[in-house]
C-alpha atoms as a PDB file:
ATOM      1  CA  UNK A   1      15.076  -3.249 -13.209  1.00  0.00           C
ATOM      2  CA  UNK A   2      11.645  -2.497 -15.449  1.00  0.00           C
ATOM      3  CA  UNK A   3       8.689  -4.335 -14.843  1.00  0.00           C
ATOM      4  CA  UNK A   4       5.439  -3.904 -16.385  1.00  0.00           C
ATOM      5  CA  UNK A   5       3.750  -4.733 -13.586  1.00  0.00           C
ATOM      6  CA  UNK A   6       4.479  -4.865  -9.696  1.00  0.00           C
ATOM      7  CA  UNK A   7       2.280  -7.327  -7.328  1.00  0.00           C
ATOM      8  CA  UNK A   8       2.433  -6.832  -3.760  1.00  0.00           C
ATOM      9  CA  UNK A   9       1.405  -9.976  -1.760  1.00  0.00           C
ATOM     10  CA  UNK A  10       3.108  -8.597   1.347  1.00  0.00           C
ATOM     11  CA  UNK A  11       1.744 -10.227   4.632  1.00  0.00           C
ATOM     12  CA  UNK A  12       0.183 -13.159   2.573  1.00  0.00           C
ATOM     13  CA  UNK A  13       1.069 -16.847   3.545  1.00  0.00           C
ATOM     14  CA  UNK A  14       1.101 -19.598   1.553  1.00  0.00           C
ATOM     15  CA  UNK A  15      -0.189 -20.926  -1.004  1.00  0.00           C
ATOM     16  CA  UNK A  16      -1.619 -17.161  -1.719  1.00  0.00           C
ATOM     17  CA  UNK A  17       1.785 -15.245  -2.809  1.00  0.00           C
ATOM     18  CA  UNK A  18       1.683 -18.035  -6.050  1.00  0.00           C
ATOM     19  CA  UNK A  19      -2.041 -17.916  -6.005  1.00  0.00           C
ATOM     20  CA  UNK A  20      -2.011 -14.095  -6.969  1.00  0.00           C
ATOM     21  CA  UNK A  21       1.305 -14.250  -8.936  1.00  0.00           C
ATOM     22  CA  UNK A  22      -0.096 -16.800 -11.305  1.00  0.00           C
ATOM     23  CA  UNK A  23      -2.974 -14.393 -12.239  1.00  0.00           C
ATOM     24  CA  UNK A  24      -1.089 -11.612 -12.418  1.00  0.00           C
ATOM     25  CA  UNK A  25       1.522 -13.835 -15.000  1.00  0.00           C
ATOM     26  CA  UNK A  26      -1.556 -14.601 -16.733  1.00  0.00           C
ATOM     27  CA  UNK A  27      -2.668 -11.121 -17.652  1.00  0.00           C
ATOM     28  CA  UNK A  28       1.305 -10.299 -18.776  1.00  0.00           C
ATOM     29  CA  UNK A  29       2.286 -10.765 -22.253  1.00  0.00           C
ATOM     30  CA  UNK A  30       5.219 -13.291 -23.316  1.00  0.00           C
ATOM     31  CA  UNK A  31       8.319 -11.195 -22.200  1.00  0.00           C
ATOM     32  CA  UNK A  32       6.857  -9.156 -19.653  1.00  0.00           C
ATOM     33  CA  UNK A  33       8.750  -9.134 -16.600  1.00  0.00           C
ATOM     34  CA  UNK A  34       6.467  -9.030 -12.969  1.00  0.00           C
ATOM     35  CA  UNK A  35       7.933  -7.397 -10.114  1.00  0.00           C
ATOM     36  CA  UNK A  36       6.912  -9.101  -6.610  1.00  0.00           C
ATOM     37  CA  UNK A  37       7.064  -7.767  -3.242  1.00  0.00           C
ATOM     38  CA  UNK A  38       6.519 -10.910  -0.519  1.00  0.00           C
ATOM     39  CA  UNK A  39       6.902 -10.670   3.187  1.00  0.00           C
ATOM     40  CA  UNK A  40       6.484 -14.752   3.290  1.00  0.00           C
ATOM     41  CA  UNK A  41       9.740 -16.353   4.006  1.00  0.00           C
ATOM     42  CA  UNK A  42       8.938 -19.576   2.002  1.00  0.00           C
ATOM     43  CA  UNK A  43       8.175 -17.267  -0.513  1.00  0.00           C
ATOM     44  CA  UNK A  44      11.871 -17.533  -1.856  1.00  0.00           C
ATOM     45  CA  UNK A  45      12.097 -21.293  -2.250  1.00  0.00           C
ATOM     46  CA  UNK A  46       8.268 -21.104  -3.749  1.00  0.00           C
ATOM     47  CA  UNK A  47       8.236 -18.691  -6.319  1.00  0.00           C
ATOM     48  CA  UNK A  48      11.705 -19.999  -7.760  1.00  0.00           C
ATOM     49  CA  UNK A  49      10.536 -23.404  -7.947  1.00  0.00           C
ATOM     50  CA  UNK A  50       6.827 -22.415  -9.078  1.00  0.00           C
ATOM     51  CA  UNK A  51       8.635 -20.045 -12.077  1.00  0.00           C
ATOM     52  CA  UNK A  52      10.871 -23.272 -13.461  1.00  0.00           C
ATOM     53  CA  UNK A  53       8.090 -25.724 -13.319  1.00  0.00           C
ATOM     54  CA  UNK A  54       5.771 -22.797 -15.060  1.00  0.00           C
ATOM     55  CA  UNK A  55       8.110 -22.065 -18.006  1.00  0.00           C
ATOM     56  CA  UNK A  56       8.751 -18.562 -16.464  1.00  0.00           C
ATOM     57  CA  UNK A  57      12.457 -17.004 -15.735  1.00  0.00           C
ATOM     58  CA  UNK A  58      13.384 -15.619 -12.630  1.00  0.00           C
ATOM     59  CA  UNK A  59      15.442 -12.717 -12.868  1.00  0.00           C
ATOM     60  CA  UNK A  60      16.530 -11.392  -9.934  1.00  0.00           C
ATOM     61  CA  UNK A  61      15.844 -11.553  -6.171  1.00  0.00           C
ATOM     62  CA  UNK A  62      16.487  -9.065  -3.609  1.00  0.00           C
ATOM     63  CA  UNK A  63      15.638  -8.794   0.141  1.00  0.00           C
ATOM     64  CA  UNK A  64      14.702  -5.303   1.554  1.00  0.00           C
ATOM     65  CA  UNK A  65      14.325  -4.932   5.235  1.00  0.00           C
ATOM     66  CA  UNK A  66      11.395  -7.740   5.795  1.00  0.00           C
ATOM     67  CA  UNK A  67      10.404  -7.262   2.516  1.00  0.00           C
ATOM     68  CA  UNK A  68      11.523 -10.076  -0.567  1.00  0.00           C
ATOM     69  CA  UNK A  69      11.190  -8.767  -3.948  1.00  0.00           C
ATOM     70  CA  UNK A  70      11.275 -10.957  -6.488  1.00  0.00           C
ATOM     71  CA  UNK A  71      11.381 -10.052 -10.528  1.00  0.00           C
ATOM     72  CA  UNK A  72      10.009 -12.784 -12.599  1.00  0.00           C
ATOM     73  CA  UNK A  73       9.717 -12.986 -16.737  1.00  0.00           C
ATOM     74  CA  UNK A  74       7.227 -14.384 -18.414  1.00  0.00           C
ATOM     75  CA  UNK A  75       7.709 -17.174 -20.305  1.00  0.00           C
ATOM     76  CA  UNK A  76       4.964 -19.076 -22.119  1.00  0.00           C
END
């Protein structure tokens, strides 16, 4: 999948894998799709929730070994 940007937050705990990915969705234009790479379990259920309440879409998921990547659209 394209992404205009990838974030790695890999071996960050909460709350800092939605800390950085809501600056990094700041500095994306409407459209723009992030690509994040987590190794924070909760990460999954976070993110997910955090991109619904935030008007962004999540578009795919993936796990890779310990690593979760995540690719997330902005939306507003």
């Amino acid at each position: 999948m394209e992404s205009t940007k990838i974030l790695n937050v890999k071996g960050l705990a909460c709350p800092m894998p939605i800390v950085k990915t809501k600056k990094a969705m700041n500095e994306l234009h409407l459209g723009d799709v992030l690509e994040i790479h987590a190794t924070d379990k909760g990460a999954k259920k976070d993110l997910t929730a955090w991109a619904k309440v935030s008007g962004h879409e999540m578009l795919k998921y993936e796990e890779d070994g310990e690593v979760l990547k995540f690719w997330m659209k902005k939306g507003n």
